[in-house]
C-alpha atoms as a PDB file:
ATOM      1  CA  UNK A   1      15.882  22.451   8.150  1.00  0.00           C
ATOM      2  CA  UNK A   2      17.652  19.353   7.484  1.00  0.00           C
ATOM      3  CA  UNK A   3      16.074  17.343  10.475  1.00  0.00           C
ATOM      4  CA  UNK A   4      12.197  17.762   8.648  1.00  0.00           C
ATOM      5  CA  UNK A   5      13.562  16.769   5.890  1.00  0.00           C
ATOM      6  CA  UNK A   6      15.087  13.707   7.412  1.00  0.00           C
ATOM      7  CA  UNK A   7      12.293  13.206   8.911  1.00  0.00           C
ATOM      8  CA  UNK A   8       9.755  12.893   5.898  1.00  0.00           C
ATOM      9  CA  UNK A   9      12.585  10.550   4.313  1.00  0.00           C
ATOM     10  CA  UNK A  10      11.933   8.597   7.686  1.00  0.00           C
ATOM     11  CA  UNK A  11       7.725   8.712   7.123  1.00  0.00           C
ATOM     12  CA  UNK A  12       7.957   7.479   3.576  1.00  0.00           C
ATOM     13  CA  UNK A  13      10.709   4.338   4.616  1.00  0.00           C
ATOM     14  CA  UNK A  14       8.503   3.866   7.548  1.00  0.00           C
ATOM     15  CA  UNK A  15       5.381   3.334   4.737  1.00  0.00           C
ATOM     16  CA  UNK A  16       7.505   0.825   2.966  1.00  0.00           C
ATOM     17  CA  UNK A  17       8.430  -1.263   6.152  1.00  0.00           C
ATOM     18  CA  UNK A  18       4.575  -1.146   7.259  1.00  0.00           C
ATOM     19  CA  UNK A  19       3.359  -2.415   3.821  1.00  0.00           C
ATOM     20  CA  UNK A  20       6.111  -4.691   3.459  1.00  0.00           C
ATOM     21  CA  UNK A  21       5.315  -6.301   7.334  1.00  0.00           C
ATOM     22  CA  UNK A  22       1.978  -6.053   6.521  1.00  0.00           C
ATOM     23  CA  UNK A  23       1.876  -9.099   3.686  1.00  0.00           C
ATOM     24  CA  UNK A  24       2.565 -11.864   5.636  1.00  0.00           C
ATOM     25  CA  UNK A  25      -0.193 -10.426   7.923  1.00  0.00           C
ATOM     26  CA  UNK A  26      -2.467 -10.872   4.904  1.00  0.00           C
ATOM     27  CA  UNK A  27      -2.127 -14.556   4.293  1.00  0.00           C
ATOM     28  CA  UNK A  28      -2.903 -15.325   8.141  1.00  0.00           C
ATOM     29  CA  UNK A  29      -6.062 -13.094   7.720  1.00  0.00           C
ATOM     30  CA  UNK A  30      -6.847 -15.398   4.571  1.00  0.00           C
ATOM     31  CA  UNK A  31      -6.588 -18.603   6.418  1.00  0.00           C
ATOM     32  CA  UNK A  32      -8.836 -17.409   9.297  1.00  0.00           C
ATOM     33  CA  UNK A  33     -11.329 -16.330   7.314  1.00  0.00           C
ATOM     34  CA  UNK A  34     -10.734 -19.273   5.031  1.00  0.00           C
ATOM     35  CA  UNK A  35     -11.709 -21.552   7.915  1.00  0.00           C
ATOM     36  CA  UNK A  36     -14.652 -20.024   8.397  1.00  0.00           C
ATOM     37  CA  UNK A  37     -16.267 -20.889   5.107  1.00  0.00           C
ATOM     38  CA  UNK A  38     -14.894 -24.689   4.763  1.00  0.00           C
ATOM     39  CA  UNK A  39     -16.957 -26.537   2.552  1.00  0.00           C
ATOM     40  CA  UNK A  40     -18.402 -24.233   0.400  1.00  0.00           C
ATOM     41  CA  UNK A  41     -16.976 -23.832  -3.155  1.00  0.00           C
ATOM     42  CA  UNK A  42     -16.676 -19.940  -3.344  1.00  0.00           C
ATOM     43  CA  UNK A  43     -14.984 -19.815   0.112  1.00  0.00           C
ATOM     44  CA  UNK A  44     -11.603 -19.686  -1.359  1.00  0.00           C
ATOM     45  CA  UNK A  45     -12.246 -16.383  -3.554  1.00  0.00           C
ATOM     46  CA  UNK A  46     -14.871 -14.724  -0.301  1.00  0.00           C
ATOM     47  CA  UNK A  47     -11.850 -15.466   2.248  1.00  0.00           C
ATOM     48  CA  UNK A  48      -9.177 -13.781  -0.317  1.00  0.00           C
ATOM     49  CA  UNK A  49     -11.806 -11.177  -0.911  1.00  0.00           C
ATOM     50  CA  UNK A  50     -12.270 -10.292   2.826  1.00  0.00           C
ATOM     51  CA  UNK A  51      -8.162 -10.608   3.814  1.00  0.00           C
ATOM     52  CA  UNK A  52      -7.408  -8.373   0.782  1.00  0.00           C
ATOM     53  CA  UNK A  53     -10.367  -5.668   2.142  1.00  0.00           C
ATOM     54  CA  UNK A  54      -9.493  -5.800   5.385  1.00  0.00           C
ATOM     55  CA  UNK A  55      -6.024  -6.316   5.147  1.00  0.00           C
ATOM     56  CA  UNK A  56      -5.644  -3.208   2.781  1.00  0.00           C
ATOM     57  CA  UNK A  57      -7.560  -0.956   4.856  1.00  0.00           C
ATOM     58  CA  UNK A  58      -5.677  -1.495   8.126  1.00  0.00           C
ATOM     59  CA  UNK A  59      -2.278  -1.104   6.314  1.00  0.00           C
ATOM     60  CA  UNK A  60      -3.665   2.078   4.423  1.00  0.00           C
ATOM     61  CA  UNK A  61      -5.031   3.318   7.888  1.00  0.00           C
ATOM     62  CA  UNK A  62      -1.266   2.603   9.836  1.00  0.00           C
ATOM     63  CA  UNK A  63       0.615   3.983   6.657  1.00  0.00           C
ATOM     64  CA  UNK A  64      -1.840   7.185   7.156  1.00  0.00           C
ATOM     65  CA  UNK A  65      -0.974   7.573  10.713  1.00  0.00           C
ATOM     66  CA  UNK A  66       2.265   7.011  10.547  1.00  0.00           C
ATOM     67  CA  UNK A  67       3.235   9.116   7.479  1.00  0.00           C
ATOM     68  CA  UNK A  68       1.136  12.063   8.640  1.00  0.00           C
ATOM     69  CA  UNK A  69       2.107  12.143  12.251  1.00  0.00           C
ATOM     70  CA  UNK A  70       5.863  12.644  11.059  1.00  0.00           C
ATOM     71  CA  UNK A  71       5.056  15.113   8.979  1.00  0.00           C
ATOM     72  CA  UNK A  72       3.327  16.659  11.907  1.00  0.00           C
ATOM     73  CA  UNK A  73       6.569  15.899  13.760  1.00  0.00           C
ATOM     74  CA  UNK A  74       8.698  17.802  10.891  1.00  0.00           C
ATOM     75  CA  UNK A  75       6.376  20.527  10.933  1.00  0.00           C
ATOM     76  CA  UNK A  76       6.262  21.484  14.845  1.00  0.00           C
ATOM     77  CA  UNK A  77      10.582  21.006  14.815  1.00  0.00           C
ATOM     78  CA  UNK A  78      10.788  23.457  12.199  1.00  0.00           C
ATOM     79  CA  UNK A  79       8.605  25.921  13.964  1.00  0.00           C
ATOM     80  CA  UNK A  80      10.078  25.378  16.636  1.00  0.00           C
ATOM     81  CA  UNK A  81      13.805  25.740  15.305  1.00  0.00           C
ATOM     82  CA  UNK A  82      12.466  28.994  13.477  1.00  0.00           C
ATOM     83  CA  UNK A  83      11.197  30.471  17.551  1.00  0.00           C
ATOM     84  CA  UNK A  84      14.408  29.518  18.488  1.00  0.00           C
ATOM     85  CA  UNK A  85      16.672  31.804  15.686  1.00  0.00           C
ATOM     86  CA  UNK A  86      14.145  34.212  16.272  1.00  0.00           C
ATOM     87  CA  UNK A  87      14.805  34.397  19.553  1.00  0.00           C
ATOM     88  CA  UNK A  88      18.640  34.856  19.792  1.00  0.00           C
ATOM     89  CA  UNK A  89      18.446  37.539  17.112  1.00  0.00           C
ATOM     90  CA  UNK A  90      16.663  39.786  19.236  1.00  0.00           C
ATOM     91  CA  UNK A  91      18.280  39.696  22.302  1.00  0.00           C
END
């Protein structure tokens, strides 16, 4: 059982390294949207607005993925492991 549990260690450092990757990705969104509303005073606040938004739901959407499909990982290898005992101890 050790390698699930390895394994959902590896899902939650794998959510830390996605949002951690995903901040610089945030301040590029902020200038492209930025340059889309030069010249108008609330720009600066709708551009931040719109990279935070966006920005936070694709992170919270890869961190999803991610985290869940090793759990799904950990869950099919211990299943899997458990067949396996099962089937040298009747045989």
């Amino acid at each position: 059982m050790w390698v699930s549990l390895w394994l959902k260690r590896v899902a939650v450092a794998a959510v830390v390294v996605t949002i951690s990757a995903s901040i610089p990705g945030i301040f590029r969104m902020q200038q492209i949207t930025l340059s889309l509303f030069m010249g108008k005073g609330e720009g600066i606040f709708i551009s931040w607005a719109s990279a935070l938004i966006v920005g936070g739901l694709t992170t919270a959407l890869g961190c999803f993925i991610l985290y869940f499909s090793m759990n799904a990982l950990a869950s099919i290898l211990r299943v899997l492991m458990e067949m396996e005992f099962n089937s040298r101890d009747s045989s």
